[in-house]
N, C-alpha and C. Protein backbone atom coordinates (compact mmCIF):
# COMPACT_ATOMS: atom_id res chain seq x y z
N UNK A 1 0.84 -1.18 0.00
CA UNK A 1 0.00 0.00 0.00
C UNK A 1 0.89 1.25 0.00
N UNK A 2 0.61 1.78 -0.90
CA UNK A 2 1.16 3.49 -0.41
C UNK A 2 0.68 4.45 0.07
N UNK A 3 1.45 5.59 0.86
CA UNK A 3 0.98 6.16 1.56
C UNK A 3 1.35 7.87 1.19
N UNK A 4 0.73 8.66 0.05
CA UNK A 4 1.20 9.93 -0.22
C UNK A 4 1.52 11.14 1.04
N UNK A 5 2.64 11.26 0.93
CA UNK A 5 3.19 12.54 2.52
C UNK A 5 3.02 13.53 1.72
N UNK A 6 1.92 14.65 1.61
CA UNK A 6 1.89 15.92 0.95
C UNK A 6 2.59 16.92 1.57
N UNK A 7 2.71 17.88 1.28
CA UNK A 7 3.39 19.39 1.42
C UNK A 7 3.38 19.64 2.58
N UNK A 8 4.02 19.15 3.61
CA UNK A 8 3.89 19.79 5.16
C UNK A 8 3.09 18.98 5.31
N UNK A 9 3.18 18.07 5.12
CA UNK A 9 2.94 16.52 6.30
C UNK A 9 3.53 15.70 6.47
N UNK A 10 3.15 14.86 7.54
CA UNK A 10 4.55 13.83 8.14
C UNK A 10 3.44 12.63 8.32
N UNK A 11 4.26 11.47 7.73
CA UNK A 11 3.23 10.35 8.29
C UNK A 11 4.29 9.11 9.16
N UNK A 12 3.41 8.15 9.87
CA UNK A 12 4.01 6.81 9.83
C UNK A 12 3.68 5.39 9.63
N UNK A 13 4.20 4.74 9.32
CA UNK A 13 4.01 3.29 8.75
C UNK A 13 4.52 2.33 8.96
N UNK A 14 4.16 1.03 9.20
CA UNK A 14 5.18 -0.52 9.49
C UNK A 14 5.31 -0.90 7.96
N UNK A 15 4.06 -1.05 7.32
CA UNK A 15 4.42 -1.44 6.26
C UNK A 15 4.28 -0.66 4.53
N UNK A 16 3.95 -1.20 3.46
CA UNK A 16 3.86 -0.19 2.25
C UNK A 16 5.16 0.44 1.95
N UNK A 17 4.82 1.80 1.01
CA UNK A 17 5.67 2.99 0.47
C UNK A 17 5.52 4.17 0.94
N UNK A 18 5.99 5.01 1.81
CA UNK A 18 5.80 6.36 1.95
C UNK A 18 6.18 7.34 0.98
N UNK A 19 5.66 7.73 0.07
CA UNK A 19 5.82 8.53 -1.29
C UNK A 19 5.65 10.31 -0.96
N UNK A 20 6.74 11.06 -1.16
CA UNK A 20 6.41 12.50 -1.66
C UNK A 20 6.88 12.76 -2.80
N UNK A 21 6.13 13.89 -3.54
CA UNK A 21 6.46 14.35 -4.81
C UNK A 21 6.72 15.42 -4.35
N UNK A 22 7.48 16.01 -5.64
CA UNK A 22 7.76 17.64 -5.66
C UNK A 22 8.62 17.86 -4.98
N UNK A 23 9.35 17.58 -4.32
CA UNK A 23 10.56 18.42 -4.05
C UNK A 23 11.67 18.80 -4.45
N UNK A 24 11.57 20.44 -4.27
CA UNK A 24 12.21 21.51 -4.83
C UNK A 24 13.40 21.77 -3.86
N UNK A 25 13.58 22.80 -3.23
CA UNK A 25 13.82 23.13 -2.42
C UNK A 25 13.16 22.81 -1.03
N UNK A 26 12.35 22.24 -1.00
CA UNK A 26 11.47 21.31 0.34
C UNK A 26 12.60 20.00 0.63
N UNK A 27 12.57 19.63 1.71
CA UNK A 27 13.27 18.46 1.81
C UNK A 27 11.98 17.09 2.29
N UNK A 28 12.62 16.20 1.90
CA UNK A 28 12.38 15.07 2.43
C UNK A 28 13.36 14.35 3.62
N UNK A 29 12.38 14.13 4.99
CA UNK A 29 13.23 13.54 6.28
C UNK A 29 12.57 12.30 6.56
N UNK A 30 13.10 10.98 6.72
CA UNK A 30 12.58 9.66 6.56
C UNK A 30 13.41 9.35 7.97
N UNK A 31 12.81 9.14 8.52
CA UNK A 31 13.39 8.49 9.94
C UNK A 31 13.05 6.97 10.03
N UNK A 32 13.61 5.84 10.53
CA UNK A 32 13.60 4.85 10.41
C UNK A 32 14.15 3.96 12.10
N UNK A 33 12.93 2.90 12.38
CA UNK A 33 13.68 2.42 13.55
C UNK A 33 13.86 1.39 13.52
N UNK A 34 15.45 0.57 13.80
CA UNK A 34 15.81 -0.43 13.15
C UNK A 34 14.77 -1.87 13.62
N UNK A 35 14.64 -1.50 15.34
CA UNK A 35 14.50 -2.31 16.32
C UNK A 35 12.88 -3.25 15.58
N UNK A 36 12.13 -1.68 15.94
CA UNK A 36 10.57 -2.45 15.53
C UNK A 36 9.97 -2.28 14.29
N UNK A 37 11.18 -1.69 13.07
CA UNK A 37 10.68 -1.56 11.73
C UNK A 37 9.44 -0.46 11.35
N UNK A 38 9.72 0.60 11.95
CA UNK A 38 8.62 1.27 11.57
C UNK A 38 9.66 2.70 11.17
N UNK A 39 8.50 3.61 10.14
CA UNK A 39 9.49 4.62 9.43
C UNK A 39 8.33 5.75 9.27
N UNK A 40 9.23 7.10 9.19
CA UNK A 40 8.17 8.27 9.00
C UNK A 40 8.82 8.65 8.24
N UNK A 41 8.58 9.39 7.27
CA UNK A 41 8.48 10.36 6.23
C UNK A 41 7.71 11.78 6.30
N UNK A 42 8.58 13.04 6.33
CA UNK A 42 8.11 14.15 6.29
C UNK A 42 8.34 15.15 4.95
N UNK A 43 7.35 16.06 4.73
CA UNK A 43 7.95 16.72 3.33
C UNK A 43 7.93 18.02 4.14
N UNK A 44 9.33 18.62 4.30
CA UNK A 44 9.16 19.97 5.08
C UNK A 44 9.74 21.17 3.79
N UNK A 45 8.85 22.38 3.68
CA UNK A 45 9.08 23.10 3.52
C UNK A 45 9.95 24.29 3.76
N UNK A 46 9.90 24.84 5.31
CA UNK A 46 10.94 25.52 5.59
C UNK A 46 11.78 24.98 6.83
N UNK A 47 12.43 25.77 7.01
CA UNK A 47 13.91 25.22 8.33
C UNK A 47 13.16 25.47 9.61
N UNK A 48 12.27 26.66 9.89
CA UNK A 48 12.30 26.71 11.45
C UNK A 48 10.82 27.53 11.77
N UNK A 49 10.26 26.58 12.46
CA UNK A 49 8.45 26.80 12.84
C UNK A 49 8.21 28.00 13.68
N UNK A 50 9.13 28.56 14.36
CA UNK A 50 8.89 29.59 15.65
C UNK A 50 7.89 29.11 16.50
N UNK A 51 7.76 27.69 16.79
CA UNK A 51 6.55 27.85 17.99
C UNK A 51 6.27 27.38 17.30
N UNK A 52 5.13 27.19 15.84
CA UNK A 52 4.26 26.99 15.53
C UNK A 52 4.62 25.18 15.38
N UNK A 53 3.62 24.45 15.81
CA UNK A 53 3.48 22.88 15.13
C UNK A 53 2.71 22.28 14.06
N UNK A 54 4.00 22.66 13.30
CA UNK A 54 3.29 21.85 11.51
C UNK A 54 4.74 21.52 11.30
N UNK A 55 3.82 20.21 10.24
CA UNK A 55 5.27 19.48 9.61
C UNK A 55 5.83 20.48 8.54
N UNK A 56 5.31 21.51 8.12
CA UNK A 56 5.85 22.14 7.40
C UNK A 56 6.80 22.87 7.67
N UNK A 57 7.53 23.01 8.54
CA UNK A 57 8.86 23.13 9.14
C UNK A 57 9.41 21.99 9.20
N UNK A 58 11.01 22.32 9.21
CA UNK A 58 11.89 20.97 9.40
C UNK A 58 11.98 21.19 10.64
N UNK A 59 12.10 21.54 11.62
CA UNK A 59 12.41 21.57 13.30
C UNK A 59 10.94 20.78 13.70
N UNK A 60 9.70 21.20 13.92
CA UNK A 60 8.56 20.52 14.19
C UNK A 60 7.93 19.76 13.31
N UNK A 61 8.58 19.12 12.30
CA UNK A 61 8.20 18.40 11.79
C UNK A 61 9.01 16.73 11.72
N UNK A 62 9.71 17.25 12.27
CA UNK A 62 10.62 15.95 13.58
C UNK A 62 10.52 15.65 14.23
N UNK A 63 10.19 16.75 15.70
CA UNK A 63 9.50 16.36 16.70
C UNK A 63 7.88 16.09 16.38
N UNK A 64 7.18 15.78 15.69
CA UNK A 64 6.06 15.24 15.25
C UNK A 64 6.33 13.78 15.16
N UNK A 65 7.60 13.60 14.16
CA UNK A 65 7.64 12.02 13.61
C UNK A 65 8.19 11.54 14.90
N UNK A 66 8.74 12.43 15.96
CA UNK A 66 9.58 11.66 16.78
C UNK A 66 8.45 11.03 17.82
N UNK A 67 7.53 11.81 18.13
CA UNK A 67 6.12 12.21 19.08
C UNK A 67 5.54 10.75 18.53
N UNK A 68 5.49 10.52 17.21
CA UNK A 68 4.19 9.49 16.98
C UNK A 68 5.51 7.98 17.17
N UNK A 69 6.04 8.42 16.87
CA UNK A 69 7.10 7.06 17.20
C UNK A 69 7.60 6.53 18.32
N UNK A 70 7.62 7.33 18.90
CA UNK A 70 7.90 7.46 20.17
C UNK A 70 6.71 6.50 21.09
N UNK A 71 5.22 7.19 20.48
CA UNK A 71 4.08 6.82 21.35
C UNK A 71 3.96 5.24 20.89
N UNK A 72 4.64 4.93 19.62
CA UNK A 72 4.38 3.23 18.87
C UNK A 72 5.23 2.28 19.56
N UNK A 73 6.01 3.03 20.48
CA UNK A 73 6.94 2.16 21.35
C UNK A 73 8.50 2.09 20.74
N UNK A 74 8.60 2.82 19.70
CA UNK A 74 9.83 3.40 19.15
C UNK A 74 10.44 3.56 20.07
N UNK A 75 12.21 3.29 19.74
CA UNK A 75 13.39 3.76 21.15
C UNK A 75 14.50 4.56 19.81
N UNK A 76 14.38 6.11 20.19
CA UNK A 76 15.44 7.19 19.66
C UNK A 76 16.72 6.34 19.56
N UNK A 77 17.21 5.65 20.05
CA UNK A 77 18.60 4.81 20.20
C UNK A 77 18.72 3.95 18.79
N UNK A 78 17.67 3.28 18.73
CA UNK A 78 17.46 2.55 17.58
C UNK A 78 16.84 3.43 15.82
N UNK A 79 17.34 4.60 15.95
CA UNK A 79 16.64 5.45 14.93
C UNK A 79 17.66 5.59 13.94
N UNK A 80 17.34 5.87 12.63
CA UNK A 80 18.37 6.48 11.96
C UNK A 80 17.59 7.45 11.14
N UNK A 81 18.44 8.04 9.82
CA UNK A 81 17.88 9.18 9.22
C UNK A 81 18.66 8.91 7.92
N UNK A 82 17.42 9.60 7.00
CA UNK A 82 17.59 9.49 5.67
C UNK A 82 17.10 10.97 5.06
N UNK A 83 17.68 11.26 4.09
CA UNK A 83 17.16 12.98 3.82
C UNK A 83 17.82 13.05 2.12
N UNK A 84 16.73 14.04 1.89
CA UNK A 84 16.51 14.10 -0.03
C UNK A 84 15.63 15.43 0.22
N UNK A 85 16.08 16.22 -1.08
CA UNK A 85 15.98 17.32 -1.59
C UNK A 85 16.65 18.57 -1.11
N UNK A 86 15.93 19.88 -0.92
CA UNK A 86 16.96 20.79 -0.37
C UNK A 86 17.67 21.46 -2.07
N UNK A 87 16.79 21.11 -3.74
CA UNK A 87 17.88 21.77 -4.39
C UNK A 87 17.42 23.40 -4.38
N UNK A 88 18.53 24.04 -5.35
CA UNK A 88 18.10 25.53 -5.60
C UNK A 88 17.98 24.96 -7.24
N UNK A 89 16.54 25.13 -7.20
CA UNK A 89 15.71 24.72 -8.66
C UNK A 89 15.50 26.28 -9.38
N UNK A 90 15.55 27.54 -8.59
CA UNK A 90 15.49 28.49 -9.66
C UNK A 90 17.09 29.25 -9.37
N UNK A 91 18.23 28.96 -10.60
CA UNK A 91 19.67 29.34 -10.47
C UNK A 91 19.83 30.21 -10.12
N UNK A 92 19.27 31.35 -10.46
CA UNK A 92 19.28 32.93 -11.02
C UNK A 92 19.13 33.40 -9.23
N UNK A 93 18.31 33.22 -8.63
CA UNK A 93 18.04 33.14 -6.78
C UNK A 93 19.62 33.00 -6.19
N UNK A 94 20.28 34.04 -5.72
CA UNK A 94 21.37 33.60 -5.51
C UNK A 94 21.63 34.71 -3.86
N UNK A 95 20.38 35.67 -3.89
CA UNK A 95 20.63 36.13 -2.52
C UNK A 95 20.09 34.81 -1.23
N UNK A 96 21.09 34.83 -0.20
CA UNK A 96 21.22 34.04 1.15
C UNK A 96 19.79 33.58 0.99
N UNK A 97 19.03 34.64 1.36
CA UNK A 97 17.82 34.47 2.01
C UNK A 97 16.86 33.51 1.54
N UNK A 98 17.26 33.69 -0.42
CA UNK A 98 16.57 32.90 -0.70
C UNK A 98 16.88 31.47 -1.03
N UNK A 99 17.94 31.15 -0.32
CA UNK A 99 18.12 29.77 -0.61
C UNK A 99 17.52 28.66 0.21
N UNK A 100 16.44 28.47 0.32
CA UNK A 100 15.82 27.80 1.04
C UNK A 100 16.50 26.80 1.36
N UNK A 101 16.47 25.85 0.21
CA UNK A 101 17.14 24.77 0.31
C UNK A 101 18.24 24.46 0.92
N UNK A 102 19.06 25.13 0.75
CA UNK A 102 19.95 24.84 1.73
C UNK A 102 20.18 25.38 3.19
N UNK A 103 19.18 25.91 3.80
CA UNK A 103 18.49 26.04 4.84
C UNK A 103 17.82 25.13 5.59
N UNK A 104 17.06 24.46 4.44
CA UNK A 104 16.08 23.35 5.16
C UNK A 104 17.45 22.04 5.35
N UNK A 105 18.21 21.85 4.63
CA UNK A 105 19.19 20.54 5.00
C UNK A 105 19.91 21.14 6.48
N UNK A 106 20.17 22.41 6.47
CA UNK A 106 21.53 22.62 7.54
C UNK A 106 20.35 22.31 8.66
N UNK A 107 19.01 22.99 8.63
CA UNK A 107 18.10 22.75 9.43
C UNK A 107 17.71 21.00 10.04
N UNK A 108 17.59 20.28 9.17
CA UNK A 108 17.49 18.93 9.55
C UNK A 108 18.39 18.36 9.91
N UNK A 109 19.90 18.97 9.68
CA UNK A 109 21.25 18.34 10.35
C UNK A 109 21.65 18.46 11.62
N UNK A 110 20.77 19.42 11.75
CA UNK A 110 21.53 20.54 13.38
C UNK A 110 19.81 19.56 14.22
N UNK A 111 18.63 19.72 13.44
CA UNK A 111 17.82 19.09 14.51
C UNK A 111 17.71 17.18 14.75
N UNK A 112 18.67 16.93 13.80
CA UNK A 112 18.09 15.19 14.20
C UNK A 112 19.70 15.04 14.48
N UNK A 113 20.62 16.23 14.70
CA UNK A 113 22.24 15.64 15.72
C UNK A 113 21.44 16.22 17.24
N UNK A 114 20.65 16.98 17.22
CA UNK A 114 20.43 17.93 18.57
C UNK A 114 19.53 16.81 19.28
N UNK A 115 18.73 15.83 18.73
CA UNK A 115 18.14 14.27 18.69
C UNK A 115 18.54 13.27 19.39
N UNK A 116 20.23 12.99 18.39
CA UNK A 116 21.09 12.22 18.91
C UNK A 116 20.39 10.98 17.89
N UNK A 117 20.17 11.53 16.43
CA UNK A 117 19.66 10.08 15.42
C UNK A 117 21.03 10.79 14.57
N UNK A 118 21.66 9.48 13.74
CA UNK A 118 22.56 9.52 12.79
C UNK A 118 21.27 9.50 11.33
N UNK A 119 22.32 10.48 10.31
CA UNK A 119 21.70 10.51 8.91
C UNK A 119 22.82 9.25 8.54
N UNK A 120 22.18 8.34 8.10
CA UNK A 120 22.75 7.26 7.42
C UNK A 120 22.94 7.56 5.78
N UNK A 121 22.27 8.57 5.21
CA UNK A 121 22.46 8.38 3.88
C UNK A 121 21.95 9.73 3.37
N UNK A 122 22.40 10.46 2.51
CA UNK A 122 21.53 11.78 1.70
C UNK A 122 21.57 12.04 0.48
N UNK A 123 20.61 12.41 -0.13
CA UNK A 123 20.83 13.02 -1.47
C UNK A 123 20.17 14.48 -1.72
N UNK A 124 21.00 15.74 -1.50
CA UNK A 124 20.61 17.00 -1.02
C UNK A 124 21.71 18.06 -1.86
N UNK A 125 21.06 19.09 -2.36
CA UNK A 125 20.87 20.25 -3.06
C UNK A 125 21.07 20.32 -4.88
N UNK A 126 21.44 20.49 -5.44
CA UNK A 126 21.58 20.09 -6.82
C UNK A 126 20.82 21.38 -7.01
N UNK A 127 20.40 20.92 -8.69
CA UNK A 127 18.68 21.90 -9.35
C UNK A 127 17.77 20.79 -9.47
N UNK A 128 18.00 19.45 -9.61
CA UNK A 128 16.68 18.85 -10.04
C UNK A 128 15.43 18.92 -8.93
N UNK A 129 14.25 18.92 -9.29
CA UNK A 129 13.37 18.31 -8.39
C UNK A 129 13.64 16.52 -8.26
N UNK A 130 12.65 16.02 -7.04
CA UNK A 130 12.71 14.58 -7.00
C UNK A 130 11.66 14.29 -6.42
N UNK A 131 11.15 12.83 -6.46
CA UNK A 131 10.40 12.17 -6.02
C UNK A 131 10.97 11.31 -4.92
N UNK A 132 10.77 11.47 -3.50
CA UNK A 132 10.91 10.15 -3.36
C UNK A 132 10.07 8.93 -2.56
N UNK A 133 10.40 7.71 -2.00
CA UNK A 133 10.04 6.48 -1.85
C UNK A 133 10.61 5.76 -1.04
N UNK A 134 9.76 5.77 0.50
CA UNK A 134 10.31 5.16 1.20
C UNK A 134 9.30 3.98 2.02
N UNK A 135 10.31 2.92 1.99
CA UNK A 135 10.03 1.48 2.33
C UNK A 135 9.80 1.55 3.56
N UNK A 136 8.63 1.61 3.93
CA UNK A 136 8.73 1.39 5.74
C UNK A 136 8.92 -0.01 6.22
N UNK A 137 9.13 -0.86 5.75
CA UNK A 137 9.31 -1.92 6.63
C UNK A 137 10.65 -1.68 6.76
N UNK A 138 11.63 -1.76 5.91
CA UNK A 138 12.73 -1.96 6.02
C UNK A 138 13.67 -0.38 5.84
N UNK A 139 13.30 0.65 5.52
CA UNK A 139 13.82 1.78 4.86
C UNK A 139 14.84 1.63 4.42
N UNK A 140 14.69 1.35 3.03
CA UNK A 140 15.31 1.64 2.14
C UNK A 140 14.24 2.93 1.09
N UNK A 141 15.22 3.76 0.84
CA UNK A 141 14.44 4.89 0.18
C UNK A 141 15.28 4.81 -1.30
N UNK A 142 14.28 5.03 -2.00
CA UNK A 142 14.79 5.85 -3.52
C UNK A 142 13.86 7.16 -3.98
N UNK A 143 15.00 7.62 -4.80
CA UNK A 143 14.79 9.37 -5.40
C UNK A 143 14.93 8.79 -6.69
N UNK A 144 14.11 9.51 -7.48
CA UNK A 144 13.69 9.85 -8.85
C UNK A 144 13.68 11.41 -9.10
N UNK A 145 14.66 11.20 -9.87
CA UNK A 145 14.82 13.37 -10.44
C UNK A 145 14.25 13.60 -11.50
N UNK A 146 13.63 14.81 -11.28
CA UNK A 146 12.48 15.13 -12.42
C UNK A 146 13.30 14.75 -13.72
N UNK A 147 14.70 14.20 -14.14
CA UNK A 147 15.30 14.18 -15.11
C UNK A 147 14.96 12.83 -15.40
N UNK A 148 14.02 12.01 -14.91
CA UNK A 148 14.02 10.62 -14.96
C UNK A 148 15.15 9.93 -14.13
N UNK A 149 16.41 9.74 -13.54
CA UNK A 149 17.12 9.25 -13.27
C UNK A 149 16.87 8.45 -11.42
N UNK A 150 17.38 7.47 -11.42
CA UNK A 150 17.03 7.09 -9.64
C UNK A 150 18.28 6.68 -9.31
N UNK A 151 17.85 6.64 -8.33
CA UNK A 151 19.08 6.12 -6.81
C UNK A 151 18.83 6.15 -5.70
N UNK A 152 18.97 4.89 -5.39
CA UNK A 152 19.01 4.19 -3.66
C UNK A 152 19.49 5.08 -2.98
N UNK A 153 19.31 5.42 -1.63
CA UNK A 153 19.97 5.83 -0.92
C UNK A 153 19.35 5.23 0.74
């Protein structure tokens, strides 16, 4: 079964595909726990919620996946991390501010070390968009770039 993670949402799953499209400059954060096989997938838009709780931040949209995993009997010890997207898809964008993308990765690096979960694997900033696809039983994820091309990660 698959399970579509839209624009600023976070889901979780034992079994199926956790699928987001579109990401641009949005990242994809796939957390994974080895112990009891269960995995979340978030599609976050920006780096930092101020307070606010939506997955559409990368800061609360971790502590969300961490919150529901946590309550499934998940142990943080046994977690790892997987992360995709983060590109700058329009070149010409070259003031700081607007580089999202690479905002939202430094953002998910600094909040799932501040965690104490290792990123086991990434595929982050470029220009392409991507799709990606993650295996909750086992997480293994793949990206598809709007160029057609894939890879495991």
């Amino acid at each position: 079964m698959d399970f579509v993670v839209g624009i600023g949402e976070a889901k979780i799953a034992k079994s199926g595909v956790l699928k987001t499209i579109g990401l641009g400059s949005c990242v994809a954060i796939a957390i994974y726990e080895t112990k009891l096989k269960v995995s979340g997938l978030a599609h976050a838009m920006l780096p930092k919620s101020n307070g606010l709780k939506s997955a559409k931040f990368v800061d609360s949209a971790i502590e969300i996946m961490l919150d529901s995993l946590i309550s499934m009997g998940c142990d943080k010890k046994n977690m790892v991390a997987k992360i995709a997207g983060g590109a700058q898809i329009f070149k010409h964008l070259t003031l700081e501010n607007l580089q999202i993308g690479e905002r939202n990765v430094e953002a998910v690096r600094t909040e799932l070390k501040r965690n104490g979960i290792r990123i086991v694997s990434e595929d982050v900033g470029g220009t392409l968009g991507r799709t990606v696809y993650l295996y909750a039983s086992d997480g293994r994820m793949l990206v598809r770039y709007s160029n057609g091309e894939e890879l495991w990660i």
